[in-house]
N, C-alpha and C. Protein backbone atom coordinates (compact mmCIF):
# COMPACT_ATOMS: atom_id res chain seq x y z
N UNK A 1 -10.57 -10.82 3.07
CA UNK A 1 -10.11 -9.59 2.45
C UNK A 1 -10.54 -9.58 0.99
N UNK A 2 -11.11 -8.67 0.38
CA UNK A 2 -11.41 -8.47 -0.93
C UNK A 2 -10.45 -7.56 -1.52
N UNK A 3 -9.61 -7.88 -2.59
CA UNK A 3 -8.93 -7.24 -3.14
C UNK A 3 -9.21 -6.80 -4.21
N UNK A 4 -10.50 -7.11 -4.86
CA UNK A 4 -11.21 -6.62 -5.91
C UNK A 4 -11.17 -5.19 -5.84
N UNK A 5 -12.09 -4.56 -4.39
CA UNK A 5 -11.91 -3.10 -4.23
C UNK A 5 -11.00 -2.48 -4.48
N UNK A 6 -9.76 -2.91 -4.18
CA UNK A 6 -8.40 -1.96 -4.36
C UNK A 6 -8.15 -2.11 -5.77
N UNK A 7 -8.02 -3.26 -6.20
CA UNK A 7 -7.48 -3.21 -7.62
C UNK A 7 -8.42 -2.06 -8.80
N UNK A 8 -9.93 -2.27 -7.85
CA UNK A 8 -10.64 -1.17 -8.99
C UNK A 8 -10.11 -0.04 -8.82
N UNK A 9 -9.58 0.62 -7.60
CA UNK A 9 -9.04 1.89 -7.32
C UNK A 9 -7.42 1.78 -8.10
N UNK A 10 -7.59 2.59 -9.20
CA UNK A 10 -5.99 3.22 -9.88
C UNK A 10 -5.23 3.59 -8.74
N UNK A 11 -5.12 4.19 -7.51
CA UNK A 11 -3.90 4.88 -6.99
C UNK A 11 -4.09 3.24 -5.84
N UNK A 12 -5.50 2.75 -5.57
CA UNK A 12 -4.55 1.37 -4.72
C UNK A 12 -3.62 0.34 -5.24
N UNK A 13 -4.29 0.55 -6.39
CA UNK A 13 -3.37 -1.00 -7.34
C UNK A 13 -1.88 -0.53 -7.65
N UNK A 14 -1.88 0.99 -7.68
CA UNK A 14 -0.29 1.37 -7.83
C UNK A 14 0.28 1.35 -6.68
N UNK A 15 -0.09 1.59 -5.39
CA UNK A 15 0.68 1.62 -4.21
C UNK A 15 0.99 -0.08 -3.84
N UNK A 16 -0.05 -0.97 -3.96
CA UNK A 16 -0.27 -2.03 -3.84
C UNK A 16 1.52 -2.74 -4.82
N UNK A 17 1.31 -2.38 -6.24
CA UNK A 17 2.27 -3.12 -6.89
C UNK A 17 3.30 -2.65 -6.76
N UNK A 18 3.64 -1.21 -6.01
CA UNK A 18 4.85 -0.73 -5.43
C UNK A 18 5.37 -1.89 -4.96
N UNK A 19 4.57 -1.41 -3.45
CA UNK A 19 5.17 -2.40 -2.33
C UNK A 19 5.67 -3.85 -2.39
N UNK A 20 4.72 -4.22 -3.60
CA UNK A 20 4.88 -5.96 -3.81
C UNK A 20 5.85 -5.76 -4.49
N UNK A 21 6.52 -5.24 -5.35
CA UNK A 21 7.17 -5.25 -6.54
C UNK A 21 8.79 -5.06 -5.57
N UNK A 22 9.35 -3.76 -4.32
CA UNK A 22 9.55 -3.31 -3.77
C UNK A 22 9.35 -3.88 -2.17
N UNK A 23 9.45 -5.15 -1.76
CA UNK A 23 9.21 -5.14 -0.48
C UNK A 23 9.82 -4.78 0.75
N UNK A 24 11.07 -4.05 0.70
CA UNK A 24 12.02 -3.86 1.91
C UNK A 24 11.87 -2.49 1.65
N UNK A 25 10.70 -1.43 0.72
CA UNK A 25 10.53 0.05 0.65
C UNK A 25 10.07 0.45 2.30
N UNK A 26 10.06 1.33 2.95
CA UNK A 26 9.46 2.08 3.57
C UNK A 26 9.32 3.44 2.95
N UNK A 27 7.91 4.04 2.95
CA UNK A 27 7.87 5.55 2.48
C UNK A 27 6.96 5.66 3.23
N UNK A 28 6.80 7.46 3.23
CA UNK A 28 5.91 8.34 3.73
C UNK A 28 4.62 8.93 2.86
N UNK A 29 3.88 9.18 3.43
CA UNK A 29 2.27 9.81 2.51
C UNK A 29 3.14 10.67 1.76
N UNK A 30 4.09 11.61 2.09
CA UNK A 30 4.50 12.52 1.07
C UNK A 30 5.16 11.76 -0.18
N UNK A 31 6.02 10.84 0.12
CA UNK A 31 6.63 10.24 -0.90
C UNK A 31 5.45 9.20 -2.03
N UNK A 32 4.74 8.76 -1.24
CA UNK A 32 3.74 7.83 -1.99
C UNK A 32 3.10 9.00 -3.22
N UNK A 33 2.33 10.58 -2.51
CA UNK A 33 1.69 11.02 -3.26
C UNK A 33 2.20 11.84 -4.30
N UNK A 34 3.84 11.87 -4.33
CA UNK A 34 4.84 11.55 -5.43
C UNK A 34 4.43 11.10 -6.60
N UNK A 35 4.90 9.77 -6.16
CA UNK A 35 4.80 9.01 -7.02
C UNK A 35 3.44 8.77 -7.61
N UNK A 36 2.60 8.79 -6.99
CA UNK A 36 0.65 8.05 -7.56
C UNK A 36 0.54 9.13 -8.54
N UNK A 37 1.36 10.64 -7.92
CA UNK A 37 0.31 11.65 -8.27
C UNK A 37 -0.80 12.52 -8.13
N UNK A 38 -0.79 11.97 -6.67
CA UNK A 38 -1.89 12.72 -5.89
C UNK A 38 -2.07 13.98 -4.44
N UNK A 39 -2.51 14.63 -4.43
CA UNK A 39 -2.14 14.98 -2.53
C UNK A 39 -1.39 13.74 -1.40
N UNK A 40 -1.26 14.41 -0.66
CA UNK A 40 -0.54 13.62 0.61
C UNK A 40 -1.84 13.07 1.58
N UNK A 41 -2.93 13.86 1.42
CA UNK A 41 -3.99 13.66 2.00
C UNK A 41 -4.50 12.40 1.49
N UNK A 42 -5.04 12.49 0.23
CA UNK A 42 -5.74 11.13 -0.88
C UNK A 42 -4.30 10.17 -0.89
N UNK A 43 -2.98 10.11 0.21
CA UNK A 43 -2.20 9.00 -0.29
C UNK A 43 -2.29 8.51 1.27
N UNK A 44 -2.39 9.23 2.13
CA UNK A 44 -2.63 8.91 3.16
C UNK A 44 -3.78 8.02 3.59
N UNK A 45 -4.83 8.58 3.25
CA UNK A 45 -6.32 7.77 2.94
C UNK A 45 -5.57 6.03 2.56
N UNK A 46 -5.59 6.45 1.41
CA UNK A 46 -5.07 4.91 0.90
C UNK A 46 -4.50 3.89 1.33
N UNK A 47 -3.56 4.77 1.98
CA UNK A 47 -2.18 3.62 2.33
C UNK A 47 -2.67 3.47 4.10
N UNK A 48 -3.74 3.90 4.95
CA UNK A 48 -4.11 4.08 5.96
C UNK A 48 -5.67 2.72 5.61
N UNK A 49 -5.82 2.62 4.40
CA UNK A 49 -6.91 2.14 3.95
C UNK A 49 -6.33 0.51 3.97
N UNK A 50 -4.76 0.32 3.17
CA UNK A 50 -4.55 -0.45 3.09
C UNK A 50 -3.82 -1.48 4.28
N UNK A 51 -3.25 -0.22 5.19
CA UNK A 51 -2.65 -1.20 6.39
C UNK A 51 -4.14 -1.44 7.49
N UNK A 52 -5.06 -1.28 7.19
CA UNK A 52 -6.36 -1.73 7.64
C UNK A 52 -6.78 -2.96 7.40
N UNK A 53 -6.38 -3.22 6.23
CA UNK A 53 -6.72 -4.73 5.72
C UNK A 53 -5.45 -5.58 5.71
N UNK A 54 -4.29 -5.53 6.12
CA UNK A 54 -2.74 -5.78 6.41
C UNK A 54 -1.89 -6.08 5.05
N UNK A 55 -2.42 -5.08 4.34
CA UNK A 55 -1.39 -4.99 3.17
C UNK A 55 0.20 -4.59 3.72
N UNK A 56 -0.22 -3.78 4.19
CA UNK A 56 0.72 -2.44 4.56
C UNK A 56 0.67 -2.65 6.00
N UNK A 57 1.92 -2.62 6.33
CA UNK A 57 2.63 -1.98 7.94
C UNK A 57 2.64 -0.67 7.88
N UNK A 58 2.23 0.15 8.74
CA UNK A 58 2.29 1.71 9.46
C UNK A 58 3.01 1.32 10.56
N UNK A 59 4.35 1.97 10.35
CA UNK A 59 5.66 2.60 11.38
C UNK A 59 5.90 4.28 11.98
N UNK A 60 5.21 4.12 12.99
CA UNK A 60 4.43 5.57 13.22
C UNK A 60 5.87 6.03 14.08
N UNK A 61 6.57 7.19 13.69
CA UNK A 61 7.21 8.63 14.60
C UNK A 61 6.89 9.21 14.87
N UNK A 62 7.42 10.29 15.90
CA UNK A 62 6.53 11.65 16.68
C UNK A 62 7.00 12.73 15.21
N UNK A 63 7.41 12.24 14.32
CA UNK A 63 7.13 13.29 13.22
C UNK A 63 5.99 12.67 11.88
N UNK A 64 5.86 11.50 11.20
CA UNK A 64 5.53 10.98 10.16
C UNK A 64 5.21 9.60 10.95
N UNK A 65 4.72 8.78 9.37
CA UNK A 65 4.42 7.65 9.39
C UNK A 65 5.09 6.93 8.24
N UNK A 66 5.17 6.22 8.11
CA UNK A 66 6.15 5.62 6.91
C UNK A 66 4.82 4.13 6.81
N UNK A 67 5.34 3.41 5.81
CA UNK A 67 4.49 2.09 5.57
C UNK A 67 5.11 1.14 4.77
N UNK A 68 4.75 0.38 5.20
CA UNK A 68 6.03 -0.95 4.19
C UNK A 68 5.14 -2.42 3.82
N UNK A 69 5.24 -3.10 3.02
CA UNK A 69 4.91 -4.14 2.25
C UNK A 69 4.99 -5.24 3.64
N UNK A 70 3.29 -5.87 3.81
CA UNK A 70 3.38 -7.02 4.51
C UNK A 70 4.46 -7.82 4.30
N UNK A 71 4.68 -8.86 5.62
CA UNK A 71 5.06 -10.00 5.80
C UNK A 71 4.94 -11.41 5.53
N UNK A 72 3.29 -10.81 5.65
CA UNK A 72 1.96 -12.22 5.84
C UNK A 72 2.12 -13.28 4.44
N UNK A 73 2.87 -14.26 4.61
CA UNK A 73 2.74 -15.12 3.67
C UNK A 73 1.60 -15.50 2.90
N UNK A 74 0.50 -15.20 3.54
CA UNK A 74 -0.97 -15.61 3.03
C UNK A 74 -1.54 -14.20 2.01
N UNK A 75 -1.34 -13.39 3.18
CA UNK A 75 -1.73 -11.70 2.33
C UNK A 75 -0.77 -11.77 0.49
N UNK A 76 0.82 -11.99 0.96
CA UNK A 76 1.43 -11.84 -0.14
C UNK A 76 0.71 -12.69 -1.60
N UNK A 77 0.78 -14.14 -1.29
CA UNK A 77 -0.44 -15.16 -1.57
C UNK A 77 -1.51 -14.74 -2.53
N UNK A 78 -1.94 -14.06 -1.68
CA UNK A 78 -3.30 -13.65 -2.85
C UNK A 78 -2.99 -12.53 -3.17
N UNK A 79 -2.16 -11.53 -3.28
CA UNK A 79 -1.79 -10.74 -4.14
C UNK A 79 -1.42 -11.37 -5.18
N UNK A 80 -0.69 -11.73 -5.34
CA UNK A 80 -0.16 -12.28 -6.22
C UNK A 80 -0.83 -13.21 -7.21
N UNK A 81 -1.63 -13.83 -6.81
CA UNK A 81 -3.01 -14.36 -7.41
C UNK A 81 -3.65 -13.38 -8.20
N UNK A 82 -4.37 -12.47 -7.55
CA UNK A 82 -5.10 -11.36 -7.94
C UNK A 82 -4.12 -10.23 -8.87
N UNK A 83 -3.14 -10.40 -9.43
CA UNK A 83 -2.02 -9.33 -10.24
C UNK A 83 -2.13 -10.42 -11.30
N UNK A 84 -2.17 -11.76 -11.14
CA UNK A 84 -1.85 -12.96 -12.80
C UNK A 84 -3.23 -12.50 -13.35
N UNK A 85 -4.63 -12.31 -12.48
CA UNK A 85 -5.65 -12.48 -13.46
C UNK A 85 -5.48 -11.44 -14.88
């Protein structure tokens, strides 16, 4: 996993230090693009971007999707690495 990419992206590194910061959050694209500041579309992208690489859990309903801060002891790991530099 390269986390370089995200951190260069401003709205990944903010969703990213949400979740880490925040790990028992669940939110929705609407709520994320709230907060970043962006469409629901460009938060969706993202956070669809990030549970691709297992940042992020996607908890899918027959209405929304919500997303929540890995588990992965290893994922957490190098976050956390990659936020000291």
């Amino acid at each position: 996993m390269s986390l370089k990419k995200f951190f260069n992206s401003e709205i990944h590194k903010k969703v990213i230090i949400f979740f880490r910061d925040n790990p028992s959050s669940i939110d929705t694209p609407r709520g994320v693009a709230t907060w970043v500041g962006t469409s629901r579309e460009k938060a969706k992208k993202v956070l669809d971007e990030l549970q691709k690489e297992g940042i992020l859990n996607a908890i899918e309903t027959s209405s929304t999707s919500g997303y929540s801060f890995t588990q992965d002891k290893k994922i957490i790991k190098k976050i956390d690495e990659f936020t000291k530099k």
